[in-house]
C-alpha atoms as a PDB file:
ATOM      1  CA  UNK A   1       0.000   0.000   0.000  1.00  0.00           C
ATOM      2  CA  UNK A   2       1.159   3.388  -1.250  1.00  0.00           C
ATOM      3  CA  UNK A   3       0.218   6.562   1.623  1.00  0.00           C
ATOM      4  CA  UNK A   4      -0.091   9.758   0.507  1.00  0.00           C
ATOM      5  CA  UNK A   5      -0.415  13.114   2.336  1.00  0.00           C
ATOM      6  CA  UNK A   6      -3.367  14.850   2.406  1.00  0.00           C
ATOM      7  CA  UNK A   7      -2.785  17.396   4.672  1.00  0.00           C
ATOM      8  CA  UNK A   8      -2.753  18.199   8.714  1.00  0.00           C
ATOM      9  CA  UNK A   9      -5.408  20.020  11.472  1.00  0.00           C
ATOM     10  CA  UNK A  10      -4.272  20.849  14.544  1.00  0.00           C
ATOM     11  CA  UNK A  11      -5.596  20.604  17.781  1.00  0.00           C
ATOM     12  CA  UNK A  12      -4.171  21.791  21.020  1.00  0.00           C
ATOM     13  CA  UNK A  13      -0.461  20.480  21.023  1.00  0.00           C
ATOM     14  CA  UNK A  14      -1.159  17.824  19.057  1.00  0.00           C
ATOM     15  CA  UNK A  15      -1.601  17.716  15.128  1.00  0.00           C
ATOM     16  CA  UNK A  16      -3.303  15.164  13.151  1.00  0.00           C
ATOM     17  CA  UNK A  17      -2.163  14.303  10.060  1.00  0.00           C
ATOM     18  CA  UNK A  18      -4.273  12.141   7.320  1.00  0.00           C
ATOM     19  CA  UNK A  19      -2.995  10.188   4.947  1.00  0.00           C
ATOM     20  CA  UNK A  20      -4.891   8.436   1.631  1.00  0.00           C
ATOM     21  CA  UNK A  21      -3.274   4.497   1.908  1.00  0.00           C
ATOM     22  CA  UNK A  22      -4.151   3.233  -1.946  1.00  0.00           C
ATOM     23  CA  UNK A  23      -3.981  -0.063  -2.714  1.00  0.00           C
ATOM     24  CA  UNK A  24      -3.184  -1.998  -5.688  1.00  0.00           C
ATOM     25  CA  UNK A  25      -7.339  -1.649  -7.484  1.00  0.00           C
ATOM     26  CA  UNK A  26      -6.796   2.128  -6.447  1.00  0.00           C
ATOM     27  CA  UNK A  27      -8.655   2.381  -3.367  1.00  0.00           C
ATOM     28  CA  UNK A  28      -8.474   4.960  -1.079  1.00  0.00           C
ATOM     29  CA  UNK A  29      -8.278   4.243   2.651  1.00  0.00           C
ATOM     30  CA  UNK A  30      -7.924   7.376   5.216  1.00  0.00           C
ATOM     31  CA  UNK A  31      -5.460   7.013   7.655  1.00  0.00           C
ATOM     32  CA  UNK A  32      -4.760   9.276  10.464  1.00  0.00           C
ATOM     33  CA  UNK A  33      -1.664   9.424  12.480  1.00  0.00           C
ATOM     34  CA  UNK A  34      -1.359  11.794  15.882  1.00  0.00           C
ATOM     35  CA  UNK A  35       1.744  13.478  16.941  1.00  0.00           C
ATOM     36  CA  UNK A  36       2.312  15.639  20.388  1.00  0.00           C
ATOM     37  CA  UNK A  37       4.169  18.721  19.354  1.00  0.00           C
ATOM     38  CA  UNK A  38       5.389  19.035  23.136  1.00  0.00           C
ATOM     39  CA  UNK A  39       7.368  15.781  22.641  1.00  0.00           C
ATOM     40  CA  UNK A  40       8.628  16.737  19.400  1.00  0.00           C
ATOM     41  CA  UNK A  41      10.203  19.588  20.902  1.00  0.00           C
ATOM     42  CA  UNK A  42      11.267  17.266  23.740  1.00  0.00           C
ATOM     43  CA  UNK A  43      13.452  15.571  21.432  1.00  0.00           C
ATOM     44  CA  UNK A  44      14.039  18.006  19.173  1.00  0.00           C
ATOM     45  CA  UNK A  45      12.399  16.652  16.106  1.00  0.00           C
ATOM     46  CA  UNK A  46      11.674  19.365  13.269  1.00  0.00           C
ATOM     47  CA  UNK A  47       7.664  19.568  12.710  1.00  0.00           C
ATOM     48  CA  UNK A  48       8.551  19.976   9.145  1.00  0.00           C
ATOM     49  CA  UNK A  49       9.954  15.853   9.649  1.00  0.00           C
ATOM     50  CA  UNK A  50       6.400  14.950  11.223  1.00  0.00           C
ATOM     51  CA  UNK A  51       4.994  13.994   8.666  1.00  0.00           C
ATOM     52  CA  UNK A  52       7.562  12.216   6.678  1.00  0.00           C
ATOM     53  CA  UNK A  53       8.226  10.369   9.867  1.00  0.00           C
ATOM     54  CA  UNK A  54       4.395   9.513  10.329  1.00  0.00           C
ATOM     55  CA  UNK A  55       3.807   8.272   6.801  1.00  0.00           C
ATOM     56  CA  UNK A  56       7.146   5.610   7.756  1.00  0.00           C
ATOM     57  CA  UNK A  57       5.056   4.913  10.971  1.00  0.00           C
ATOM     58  CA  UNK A  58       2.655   3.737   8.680  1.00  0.00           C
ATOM     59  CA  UNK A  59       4.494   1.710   6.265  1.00  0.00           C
ATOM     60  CA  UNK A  60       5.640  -0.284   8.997  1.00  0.00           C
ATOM     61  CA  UNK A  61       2.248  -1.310  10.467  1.00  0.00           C
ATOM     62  CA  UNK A  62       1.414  -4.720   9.200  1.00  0.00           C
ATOM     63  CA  UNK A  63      -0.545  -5.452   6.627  1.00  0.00           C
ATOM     64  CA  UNK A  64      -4.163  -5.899   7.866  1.00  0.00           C
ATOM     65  CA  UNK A  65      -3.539  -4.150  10.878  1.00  0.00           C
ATOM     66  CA  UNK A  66      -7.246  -2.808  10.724  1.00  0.00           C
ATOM     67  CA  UNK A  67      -6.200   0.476  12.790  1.00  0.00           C
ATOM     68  CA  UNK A  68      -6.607   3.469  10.940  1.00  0.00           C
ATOM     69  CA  UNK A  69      -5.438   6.111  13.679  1.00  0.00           C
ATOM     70  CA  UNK A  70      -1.755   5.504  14.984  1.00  0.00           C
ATOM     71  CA  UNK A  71       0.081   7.897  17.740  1.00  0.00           C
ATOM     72  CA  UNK A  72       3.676   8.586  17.232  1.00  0.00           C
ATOM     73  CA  UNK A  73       4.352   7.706  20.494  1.00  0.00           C
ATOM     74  CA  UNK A  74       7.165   8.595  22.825  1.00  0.00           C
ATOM     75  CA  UNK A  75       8.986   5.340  22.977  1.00  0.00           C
ATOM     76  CA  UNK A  76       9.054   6.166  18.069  1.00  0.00           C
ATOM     77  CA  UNK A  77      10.359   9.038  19.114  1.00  0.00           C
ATOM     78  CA  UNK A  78      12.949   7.855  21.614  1.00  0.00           C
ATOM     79  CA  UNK A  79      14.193   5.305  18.971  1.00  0.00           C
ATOM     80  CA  UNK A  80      14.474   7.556  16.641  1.00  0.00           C
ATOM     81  CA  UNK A  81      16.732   9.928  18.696  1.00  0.00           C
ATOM     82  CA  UNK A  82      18.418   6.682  19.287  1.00  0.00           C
ATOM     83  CA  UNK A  83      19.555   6.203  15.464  1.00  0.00           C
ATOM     84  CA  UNK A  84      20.272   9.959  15.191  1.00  0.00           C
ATOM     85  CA  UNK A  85      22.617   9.809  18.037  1.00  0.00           C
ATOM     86  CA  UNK A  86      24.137   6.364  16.484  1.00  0.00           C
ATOM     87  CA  UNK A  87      24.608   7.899  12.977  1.00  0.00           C
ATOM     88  CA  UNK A  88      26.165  11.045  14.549  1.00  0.00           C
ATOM     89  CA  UNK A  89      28.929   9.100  16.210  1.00  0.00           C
ATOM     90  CA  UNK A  90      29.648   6.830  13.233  1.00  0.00           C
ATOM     91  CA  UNK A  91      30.441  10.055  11.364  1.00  0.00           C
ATOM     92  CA  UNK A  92      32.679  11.590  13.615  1.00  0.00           C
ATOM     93  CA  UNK A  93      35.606   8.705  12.589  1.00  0.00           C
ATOM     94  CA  UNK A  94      35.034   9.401   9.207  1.00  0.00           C
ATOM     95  CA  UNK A  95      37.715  11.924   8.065  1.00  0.00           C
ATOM     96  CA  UNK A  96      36.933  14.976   6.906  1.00  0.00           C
ATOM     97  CA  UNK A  97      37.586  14.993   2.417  1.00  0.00           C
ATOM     98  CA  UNK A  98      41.039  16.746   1.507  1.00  0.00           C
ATOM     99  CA  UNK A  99      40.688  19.580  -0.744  1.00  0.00           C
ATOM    100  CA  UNK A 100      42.721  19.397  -3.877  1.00  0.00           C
ATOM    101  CA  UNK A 101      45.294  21.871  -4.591  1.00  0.00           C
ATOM    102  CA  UNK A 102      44.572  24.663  -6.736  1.00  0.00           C
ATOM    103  CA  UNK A 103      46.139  24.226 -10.454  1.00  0.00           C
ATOM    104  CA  UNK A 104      48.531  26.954 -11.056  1.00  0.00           C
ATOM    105  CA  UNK A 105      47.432  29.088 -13.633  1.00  0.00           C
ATOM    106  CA  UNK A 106      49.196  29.381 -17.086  1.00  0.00           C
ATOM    107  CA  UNK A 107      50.181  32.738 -17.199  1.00  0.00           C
ATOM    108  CA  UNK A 108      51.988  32.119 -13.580  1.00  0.00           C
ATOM    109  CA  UNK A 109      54.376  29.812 -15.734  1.00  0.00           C
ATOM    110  CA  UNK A 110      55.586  32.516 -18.138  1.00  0.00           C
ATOM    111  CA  UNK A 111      59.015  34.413 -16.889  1.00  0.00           C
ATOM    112  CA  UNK A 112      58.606  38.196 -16.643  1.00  0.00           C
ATOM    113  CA  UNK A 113      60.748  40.411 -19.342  1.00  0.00           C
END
């Protein structure tokens, strides 16, 4: 199933957002996924990410799952500090890419008269 956004509404310090799941004959399902602002904040979690990050809550609900309103929870938003923090510290050993020298120009080559 293929989830599409549709668009947001927010209420108190949470938003909504509503997604069309369409299937394989091209039906559309409405799906709704929750996310508390306040905890986004908590962990420092762009709201512009929200709803990338819901839509990959949803693709990894099972299939047949019959729930059509999920929560980014807490403990989704703990793991994925959790994988931030990994990913940081993997790229800290990585050294940084040496800068090539500049070519010398042409006309430095030429002896003055």
């Amino acid at each position: 199933m293929e989830y599409q956004f549709a668009g947001f509404t927010h209420s108190g310090e949470c938003r909504e957002f509503v997604f069309n799941g369409v299937d394989e004959g091209h039906h559309k399902t409405p799906f709704k996924v929750i996310a508390d602002l306040g905890l986004s904040r908590k962990y420092n979690i762009a709201v512009q990410e929200l709803p990338l990050l819901c839509r990959r809550l949803l693709e990894r609900m099972p299939a047949g799952c019959g729930s059509q309103t999920l929560t980014f929870s807490e403990a989704d938003m703990k793991l994925l500090v959790g994988l931030r923090v990994a990913a940081q510290k993997q790229n800290i050993h990585k050294r940084p890419p040496r800068r090539p020298k500049p070519i010398a120009s042409p006309w430095q080559q030429i002896p003055r008269i």
